[in-house]
C-alpha atoms as a PDB file:
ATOM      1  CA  UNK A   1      62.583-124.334 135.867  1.00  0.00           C
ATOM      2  CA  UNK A   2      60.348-124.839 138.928  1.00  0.00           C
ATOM      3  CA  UNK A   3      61.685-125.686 142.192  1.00  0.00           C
ATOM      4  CA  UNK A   4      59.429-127.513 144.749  1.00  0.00           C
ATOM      5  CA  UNK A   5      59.231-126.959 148.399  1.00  0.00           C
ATOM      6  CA  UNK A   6      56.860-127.305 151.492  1.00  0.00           C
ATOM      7  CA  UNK A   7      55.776-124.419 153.445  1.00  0.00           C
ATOM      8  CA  UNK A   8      53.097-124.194 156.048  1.00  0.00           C
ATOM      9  CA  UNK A   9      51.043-122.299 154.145  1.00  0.00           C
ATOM     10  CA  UNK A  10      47.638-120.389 155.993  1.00  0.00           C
ATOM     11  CA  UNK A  11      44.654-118.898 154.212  1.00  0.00           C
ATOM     12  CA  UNK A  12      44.361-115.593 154.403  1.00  0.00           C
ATOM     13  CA  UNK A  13      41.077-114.026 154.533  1.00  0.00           C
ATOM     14  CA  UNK A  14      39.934-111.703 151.778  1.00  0.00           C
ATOM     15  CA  UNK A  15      37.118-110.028 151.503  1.00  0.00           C
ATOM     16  CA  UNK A  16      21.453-121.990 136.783  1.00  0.00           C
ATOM     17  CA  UNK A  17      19.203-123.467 137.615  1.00  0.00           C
ATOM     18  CA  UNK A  18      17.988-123.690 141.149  1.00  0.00           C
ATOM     19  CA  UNK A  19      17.156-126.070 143.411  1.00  0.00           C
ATOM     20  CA  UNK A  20      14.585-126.336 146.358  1.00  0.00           C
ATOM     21  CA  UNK A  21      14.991-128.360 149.286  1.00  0.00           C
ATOM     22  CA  UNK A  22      12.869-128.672 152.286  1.00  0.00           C
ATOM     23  CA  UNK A  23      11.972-125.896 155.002  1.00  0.00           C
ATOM     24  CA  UNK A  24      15.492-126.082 157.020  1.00  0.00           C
ATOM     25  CA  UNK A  25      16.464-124.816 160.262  1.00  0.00           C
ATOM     26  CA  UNK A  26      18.238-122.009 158.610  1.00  0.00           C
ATOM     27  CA  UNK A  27      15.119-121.337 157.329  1.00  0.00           C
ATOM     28  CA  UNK A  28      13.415-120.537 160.348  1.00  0.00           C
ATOM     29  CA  UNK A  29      16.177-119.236 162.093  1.00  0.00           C
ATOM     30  CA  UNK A  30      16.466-116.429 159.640  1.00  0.00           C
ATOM     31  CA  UNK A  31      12.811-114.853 159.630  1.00  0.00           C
ATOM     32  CA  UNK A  32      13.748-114.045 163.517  1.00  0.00           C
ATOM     33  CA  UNK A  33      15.284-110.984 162.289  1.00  0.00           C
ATOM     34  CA  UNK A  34      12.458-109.736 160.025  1.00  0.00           C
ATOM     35  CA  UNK A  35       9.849-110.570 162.509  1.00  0.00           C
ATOM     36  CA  UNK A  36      11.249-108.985 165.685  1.00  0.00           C
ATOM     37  CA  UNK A  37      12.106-106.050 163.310  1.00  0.00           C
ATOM     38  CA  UNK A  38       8.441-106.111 161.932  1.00  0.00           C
ATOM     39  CA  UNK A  39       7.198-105.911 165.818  1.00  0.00           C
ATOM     40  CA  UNK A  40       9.485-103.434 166.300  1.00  0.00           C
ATOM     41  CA  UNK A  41       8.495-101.039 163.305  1.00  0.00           C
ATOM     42  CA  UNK A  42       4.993-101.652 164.327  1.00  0.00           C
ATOM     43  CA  UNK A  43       5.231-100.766 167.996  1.00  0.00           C
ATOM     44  CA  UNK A  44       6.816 -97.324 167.053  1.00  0.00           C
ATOM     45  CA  UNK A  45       3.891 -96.570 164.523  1.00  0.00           C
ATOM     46  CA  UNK A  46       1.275 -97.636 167.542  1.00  0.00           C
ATOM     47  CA  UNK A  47      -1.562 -95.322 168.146  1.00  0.00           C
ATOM     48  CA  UNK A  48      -0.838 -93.119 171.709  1.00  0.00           C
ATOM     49  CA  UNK A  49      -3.824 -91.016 171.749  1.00  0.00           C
ATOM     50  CA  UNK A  50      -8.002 -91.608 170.465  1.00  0.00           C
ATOM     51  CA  UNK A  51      -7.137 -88.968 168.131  1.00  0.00           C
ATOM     52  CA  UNK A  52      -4.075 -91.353 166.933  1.00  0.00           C
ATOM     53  CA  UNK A  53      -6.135 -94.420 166.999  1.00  0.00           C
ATOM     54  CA  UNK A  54      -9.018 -92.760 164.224  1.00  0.00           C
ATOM     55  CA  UNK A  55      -6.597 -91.178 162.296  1.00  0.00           C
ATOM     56  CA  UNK A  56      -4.871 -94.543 161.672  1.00  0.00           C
ATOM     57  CA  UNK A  57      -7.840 -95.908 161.489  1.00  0.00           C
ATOM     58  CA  UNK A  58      -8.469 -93.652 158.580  1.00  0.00           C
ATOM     59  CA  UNK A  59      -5.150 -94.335 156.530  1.00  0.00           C
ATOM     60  CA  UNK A  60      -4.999 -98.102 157.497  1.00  0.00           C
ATOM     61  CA  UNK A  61      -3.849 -98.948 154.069  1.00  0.00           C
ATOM     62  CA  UNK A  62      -1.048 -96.268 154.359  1.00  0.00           C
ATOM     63  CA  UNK A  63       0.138 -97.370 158.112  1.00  0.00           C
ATOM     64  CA  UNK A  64       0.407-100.570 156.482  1.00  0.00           C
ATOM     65  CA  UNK A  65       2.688-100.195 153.914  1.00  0.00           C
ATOM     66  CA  UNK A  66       4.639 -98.136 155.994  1.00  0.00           C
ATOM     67  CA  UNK A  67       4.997-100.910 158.444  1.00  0.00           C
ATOM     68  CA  UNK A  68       5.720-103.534 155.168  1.00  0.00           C
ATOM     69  CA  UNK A  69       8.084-100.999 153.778  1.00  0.00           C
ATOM     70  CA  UNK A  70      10.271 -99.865 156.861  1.00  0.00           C
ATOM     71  CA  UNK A  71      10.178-103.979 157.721  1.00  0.00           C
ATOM     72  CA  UNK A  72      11.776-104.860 154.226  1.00  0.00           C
ATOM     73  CA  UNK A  73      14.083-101.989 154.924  1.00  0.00           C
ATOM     74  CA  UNK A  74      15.292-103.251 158.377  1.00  0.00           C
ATOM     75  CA  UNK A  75      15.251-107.081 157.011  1.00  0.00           C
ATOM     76  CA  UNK A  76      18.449-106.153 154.834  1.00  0.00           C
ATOM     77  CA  UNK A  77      20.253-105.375 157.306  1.00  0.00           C
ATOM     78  CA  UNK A  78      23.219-107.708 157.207  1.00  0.00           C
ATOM     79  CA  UNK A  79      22.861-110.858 159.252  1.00  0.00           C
ATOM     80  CA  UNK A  80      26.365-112.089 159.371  1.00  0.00           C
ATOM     81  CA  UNK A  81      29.742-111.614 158.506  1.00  0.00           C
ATOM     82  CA  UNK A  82      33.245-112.470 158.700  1.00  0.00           C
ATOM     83  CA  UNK A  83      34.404-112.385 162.235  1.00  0.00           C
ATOM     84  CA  UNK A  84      31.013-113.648 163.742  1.00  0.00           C
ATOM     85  CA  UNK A  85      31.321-116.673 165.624  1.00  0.00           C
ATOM     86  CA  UNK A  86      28.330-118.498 167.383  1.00  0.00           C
ATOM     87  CA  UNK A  87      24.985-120.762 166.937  1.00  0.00           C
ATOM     88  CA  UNK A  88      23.616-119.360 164.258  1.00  0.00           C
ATOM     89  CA  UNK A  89      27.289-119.486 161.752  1.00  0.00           C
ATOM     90  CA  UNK A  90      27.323-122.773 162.708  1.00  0.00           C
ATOM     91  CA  UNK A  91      23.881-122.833 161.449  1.00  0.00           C
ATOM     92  CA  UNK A  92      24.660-121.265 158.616  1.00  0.00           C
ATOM     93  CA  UNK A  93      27.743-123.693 157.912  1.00  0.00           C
ATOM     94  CA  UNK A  94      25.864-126.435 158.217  1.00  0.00           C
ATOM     95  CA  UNK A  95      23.215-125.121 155.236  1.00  0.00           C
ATOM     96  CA  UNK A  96      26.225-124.719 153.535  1.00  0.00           C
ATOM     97  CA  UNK A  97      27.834-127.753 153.531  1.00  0.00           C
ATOM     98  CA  UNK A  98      24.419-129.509 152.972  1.00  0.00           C
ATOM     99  CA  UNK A  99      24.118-127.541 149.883  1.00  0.00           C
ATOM    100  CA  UNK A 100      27.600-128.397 148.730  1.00  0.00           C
ATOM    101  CA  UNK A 101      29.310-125.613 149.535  1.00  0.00           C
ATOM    102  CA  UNK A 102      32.564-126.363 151.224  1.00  0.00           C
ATOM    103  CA  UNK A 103      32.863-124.605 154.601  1.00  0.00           C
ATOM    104  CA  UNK A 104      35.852-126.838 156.109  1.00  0.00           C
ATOM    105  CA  UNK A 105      35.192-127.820 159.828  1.00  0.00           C
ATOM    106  CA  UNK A 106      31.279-126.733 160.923  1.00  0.00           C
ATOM    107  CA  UNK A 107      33.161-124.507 163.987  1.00  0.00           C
ATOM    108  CA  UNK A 108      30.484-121.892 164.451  1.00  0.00           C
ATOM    109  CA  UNK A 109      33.473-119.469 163.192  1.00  0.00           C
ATOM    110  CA  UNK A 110      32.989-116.724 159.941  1.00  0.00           C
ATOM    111  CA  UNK A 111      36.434-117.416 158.703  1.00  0.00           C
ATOM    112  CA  UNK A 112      37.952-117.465 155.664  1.00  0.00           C
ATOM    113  CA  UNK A 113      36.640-120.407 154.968  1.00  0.00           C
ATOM    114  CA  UNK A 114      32.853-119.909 155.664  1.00  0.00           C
ATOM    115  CA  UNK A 115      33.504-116.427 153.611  1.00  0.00           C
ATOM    116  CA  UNK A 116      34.871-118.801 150.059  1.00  0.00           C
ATOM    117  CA  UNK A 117      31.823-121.046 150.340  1.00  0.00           C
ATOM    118  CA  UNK A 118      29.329-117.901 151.050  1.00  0.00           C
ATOM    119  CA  UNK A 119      30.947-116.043 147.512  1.00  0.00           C
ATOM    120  CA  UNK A 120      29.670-119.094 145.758  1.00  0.00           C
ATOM    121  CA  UNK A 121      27.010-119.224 147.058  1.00  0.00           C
ATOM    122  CA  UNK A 122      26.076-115.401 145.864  1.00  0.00           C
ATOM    123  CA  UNK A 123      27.913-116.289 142.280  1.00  0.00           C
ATOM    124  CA  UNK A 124      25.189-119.075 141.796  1.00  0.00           C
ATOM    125  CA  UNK A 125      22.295-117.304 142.899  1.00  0.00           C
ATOM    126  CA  UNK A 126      23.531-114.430 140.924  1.00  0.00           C
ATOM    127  CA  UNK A 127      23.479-111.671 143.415  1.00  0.00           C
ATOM    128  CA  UNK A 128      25.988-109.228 145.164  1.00  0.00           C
ATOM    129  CA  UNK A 129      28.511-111.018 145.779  1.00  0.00           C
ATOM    130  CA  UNK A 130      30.270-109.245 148.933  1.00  0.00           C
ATOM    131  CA  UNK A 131      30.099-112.607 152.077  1.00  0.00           C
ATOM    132  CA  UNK A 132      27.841-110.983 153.548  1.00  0.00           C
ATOM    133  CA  UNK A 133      24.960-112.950 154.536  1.00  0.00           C
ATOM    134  CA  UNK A 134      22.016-110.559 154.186  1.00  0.00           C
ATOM    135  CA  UNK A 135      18.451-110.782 153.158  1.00  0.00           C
ATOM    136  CA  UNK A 136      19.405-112.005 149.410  1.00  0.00           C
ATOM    137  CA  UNK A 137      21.961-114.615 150.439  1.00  0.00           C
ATOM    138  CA  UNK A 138      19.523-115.999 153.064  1.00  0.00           C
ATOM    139  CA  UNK A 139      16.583-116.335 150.763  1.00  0.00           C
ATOM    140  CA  UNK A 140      19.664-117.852 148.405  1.00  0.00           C
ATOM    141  CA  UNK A 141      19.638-120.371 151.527  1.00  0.00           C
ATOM    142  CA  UNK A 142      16.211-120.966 152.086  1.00  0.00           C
ATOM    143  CA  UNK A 143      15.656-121.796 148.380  1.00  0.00           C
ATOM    144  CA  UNK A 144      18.633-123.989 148.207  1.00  0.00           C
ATOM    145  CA  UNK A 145      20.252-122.167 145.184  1.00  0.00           C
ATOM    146  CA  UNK A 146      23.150-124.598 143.348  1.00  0.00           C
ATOM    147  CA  UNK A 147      24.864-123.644 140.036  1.00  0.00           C
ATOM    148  CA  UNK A 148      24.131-125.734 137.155  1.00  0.00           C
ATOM    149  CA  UNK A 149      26.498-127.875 136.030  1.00  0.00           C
ATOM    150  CA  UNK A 150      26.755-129.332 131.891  1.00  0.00           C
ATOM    151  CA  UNK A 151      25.394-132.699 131.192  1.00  0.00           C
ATOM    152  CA  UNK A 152      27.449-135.861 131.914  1.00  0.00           C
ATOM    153  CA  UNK A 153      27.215-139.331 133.544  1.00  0.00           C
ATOM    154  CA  UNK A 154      31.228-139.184 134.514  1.00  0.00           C
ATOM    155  CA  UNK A 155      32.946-137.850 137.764  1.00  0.00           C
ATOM    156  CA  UNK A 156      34.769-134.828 136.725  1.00  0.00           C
ATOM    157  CA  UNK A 157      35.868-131.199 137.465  1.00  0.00           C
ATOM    158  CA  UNK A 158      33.849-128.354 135.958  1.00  0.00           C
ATOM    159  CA  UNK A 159      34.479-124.649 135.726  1.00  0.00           C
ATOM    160  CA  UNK A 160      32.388-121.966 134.922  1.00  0.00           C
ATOM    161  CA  UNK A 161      34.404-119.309 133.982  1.00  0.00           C
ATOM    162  CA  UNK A 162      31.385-116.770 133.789  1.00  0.00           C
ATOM    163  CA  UNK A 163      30.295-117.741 136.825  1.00  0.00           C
ATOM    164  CA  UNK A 164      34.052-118.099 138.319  1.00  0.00           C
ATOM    165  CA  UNK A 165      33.226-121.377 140.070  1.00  0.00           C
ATOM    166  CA  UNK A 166      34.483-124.701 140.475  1.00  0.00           C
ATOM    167  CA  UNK A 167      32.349-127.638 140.848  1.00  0.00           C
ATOM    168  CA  UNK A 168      32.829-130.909 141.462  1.00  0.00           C
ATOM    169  CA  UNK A 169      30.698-133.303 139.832  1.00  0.00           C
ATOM    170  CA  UNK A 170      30.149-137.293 141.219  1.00  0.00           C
ATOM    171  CA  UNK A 171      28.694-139.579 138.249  1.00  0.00           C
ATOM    172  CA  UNK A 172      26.552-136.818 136.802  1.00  0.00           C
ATOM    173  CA  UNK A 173      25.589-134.790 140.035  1.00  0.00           C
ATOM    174  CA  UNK A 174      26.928-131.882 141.700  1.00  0.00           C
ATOM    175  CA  UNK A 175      28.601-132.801 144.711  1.00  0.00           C
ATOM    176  CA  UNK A 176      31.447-130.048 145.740  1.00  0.00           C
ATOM    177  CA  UNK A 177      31.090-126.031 144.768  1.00  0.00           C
ATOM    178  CA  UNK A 178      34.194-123.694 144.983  1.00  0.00           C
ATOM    179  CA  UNK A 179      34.602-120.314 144.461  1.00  0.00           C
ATOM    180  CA  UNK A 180      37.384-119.950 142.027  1.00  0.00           C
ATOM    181  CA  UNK A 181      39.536-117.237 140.243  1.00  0.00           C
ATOM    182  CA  UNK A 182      40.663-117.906 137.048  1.00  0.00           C
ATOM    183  CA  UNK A 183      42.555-115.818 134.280  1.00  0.00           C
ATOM    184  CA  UNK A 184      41.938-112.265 134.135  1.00  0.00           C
ATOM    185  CA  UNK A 185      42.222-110.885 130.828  1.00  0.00           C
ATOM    186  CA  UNK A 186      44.934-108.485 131.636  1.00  0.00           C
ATOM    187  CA  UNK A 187      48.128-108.588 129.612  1.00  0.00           C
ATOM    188  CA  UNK A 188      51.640-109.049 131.261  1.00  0.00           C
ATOM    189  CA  UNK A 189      55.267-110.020 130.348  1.00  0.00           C
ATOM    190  CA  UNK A 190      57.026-112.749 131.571  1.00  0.00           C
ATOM    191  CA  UNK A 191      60.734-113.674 129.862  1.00  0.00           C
ATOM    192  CA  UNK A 192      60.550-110.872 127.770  1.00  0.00           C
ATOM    193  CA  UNK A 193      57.364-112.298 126.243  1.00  0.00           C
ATOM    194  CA  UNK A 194      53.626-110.503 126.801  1.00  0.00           C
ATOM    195  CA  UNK A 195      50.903-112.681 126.861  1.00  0.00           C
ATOM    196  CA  UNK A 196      47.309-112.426 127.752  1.00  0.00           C
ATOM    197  CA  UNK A 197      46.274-113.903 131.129  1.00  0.00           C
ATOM    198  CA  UNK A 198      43.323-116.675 129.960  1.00  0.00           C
ATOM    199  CA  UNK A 199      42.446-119.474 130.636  1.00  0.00           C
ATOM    200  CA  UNK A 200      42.170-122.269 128.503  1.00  0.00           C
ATOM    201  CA  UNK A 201      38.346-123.698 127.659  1.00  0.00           C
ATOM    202  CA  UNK A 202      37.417-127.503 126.598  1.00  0.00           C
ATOM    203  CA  UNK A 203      38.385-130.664 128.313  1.00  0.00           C
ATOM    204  CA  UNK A 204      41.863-131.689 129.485  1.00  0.00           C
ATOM    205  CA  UNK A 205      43.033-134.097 132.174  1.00  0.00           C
ATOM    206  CA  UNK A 206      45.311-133.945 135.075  1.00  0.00           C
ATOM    207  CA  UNK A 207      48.319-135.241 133.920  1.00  0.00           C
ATOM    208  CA  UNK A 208      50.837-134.164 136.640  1.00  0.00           C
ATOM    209  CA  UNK A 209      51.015-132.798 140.091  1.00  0.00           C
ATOM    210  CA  UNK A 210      53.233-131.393 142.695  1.00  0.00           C
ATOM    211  CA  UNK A 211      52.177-132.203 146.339  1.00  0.00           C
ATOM    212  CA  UNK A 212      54.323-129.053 147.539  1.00  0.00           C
ATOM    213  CA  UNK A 213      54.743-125.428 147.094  1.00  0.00           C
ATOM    214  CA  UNK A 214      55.496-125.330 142.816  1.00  0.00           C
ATOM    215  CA  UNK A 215      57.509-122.355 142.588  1.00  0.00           C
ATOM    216  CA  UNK A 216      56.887-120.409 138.701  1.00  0.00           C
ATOM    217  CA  UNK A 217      58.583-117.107 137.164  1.00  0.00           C
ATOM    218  CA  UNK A 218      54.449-116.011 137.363  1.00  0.00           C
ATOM    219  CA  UNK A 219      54.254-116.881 141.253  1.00  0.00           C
ATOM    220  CA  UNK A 220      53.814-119.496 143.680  1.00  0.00           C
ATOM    221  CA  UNK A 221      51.137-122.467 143.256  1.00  0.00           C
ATOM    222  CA  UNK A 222      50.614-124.487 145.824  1.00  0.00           C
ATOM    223  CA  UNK A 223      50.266-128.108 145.498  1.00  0.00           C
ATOM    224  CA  UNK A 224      48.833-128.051 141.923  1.00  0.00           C
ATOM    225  CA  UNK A 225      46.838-130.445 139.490  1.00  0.00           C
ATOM    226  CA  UNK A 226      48.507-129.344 136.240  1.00  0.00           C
ATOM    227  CA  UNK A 227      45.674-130.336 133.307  1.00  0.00           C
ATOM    228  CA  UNK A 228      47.406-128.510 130.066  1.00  0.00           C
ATOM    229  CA  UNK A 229      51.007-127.439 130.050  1.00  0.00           C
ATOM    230  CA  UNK A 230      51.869-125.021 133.291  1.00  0.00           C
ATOM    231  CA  UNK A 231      47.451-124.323 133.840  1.00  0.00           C
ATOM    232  CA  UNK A 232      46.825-125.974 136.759  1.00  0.00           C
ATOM    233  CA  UNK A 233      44.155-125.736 139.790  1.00  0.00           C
ATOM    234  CA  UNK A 234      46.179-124.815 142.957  1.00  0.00           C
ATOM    235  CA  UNK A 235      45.510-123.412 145.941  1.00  0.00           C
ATOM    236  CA  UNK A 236      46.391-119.743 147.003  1.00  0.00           C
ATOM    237  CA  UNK A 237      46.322-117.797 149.939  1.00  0.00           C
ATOM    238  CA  UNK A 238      44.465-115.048 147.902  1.00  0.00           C
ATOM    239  CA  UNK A 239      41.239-116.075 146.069  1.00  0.00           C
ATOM    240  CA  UNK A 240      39.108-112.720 144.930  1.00  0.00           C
ATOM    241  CA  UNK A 241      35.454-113.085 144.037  1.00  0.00           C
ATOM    242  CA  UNK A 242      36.952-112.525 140.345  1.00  0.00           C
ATOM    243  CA  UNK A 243      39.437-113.696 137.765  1.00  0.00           C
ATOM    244  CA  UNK A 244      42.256-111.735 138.688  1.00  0.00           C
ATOM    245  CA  UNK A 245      44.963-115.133 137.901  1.00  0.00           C
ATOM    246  CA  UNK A 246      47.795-115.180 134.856  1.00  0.00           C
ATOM    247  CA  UNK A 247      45.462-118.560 133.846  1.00  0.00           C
ATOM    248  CA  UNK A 248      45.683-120.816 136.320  1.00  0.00           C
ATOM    249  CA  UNK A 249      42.354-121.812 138.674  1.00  0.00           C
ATOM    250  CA  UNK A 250      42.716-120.673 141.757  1.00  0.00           C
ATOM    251  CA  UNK A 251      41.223-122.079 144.975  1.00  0.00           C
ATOM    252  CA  UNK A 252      42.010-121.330 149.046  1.00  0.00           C
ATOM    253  CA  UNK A 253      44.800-123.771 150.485  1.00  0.00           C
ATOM    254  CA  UNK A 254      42.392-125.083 152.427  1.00  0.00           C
ATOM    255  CA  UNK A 255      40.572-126.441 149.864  1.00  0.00           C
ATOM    256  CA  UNK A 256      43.077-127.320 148.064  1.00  0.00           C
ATOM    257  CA  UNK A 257      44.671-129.457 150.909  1.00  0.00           C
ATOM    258  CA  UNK A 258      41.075-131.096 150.993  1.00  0.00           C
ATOM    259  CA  UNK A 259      41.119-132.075 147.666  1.00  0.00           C
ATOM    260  CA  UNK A 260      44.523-133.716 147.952  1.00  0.00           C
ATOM    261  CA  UNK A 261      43.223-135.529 151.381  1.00  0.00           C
ATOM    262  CA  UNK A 262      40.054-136.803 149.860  1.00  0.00           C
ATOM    263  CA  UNK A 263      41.566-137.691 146.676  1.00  0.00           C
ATOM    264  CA  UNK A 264      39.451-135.336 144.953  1.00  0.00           C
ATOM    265  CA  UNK A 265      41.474-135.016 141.893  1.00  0.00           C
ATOM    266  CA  UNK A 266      44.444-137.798 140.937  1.00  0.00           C
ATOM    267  CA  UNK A 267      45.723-138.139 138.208  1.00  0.00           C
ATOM    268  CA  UNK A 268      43.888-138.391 134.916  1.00  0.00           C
ATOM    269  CA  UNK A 269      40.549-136.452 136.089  1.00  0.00           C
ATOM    270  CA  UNK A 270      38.749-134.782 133.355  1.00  0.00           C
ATOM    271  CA  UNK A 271      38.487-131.131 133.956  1.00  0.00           C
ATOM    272  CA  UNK A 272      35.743-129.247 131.693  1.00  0.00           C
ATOM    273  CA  UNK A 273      36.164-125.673 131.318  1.00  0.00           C
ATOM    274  CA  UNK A 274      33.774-123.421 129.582  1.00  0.00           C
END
């Protein structure tokens, strides 16, 4: 029997089709990097005697794909991370959010927050997916990568359970992208009863919620959307970059607390799982 009760829950930090929009801001704030770098690497390979000068002038070709290769080497250096604050992760929030990543409030801070909508990012663009914003996940930016969603004309959830995110979709379009964690495949025993830890695909609704901490013999869920039996989407205070859950879909409290105070998700939303 669950038990319901309100805690002041706080997010913990843890560590396809595209789509291209217009040259942004983050755009051009992000080739900074690689430029000053690519002045740099070319300053140290800069010719100090006449003897210097012709014998670059003799091996142009080689000086410059040196300079091209020790440039695309310095680029990847990592460009932010959680625990940077400042213009440019505001910058980068802001790209986010545009894209339809939720960030939470645009406060210039790499939190746990900025971290959840960076993973999805990397999960739709299908690269290393570690919240770091490198020289992948900016060019991820720049393009304006978004997952693809299935066809439909209604407002519903999806989730991608390959792709381990959840997206929510207004009247046919992506609006909202989460990173989610959903059942992991493992197998565990609960009442004397071992079960596999899946979750289930096709297309339920919500049919009951609990707008408080849901307490369950398989852990705590807070504030969930139940859409088939006890699976539910809820918000935890741990949500890994896979599916690590007994079945449920995980998102941050944050979010989840978003989703209750925008009305997100009442009560009889489809949610499509695949």
């Amino acid at each position: 029997m669950r038990t319901s009760a309100r805690f002041d829950t706080r997010e913990r930090p843890i560590n396809d089709a595209y789509m291209r929009y217009p040259m942004t801001a983050w755009s051009r704030v992000v080739t900074i990097p690689v430029l000053v770098t690519g002045v740099a690497v070319m300053s140290l390979v800069a010719p100090t005697s006449p003897a210097t000068a012709a014998s670059q002038g003799a091996h142009a070709s080689t000086s410059s794909t040196a300079i091209a290769a020790s440039t695309t080497a310095m680029a990847v250096t990592p460009l932010l991370r959680y625990g940077d604050r400042g213009a440019l992760v505001r910058t980068l929030q802001r790209r986010l959010n545009a894209l339809g990543y939720w960030v939470g409030p645009l406060d210039g801070q790499f939190g746990g927050l900025t971290q959840q909508a960076v993973f999805a990012l990397q999960k739709a663009a299908s690269i290393t997916v570690d919240g770091v914003v490198g020289a992948a996940t900016s060019g991820a930016l720049s393009r304006g990568v978004r997952p693809r969603i299935r066809a439909t004309r209604a407002s519903e959830i999806q989730i991608n359970l390959q792709t381990q995110l959840l997206m929510i979709v207004r009247n046919g379009k992506l609006a909202i992208t989460l990173n989610t964690s959903t059942g992991g495949g493992y197998s565990y025993t609960s009442g004397g009863v071992t079960s596999i830890a899946s979750t289930p695909r096709g297309v339920f609704r919500v049919t009951r919620q609990v707008d408080a901490m849901d307490i369950s013999p398989l852990g705590q869920l807070w504030r969930p959307k139940y859409f088939s039996g006890g699976y539910a989407i809820h918000g935890s205070d741990s949500v890994p970059t896979v599916a690590v859950s007994h079945g449920c879909v995980r998102v941050s409290n944050r979010a989840m607390d978003w989703i209750w105070a925008s009305n997100q998700m009442p009560i009889g939303t489809t949610v499509r799982i695949y």
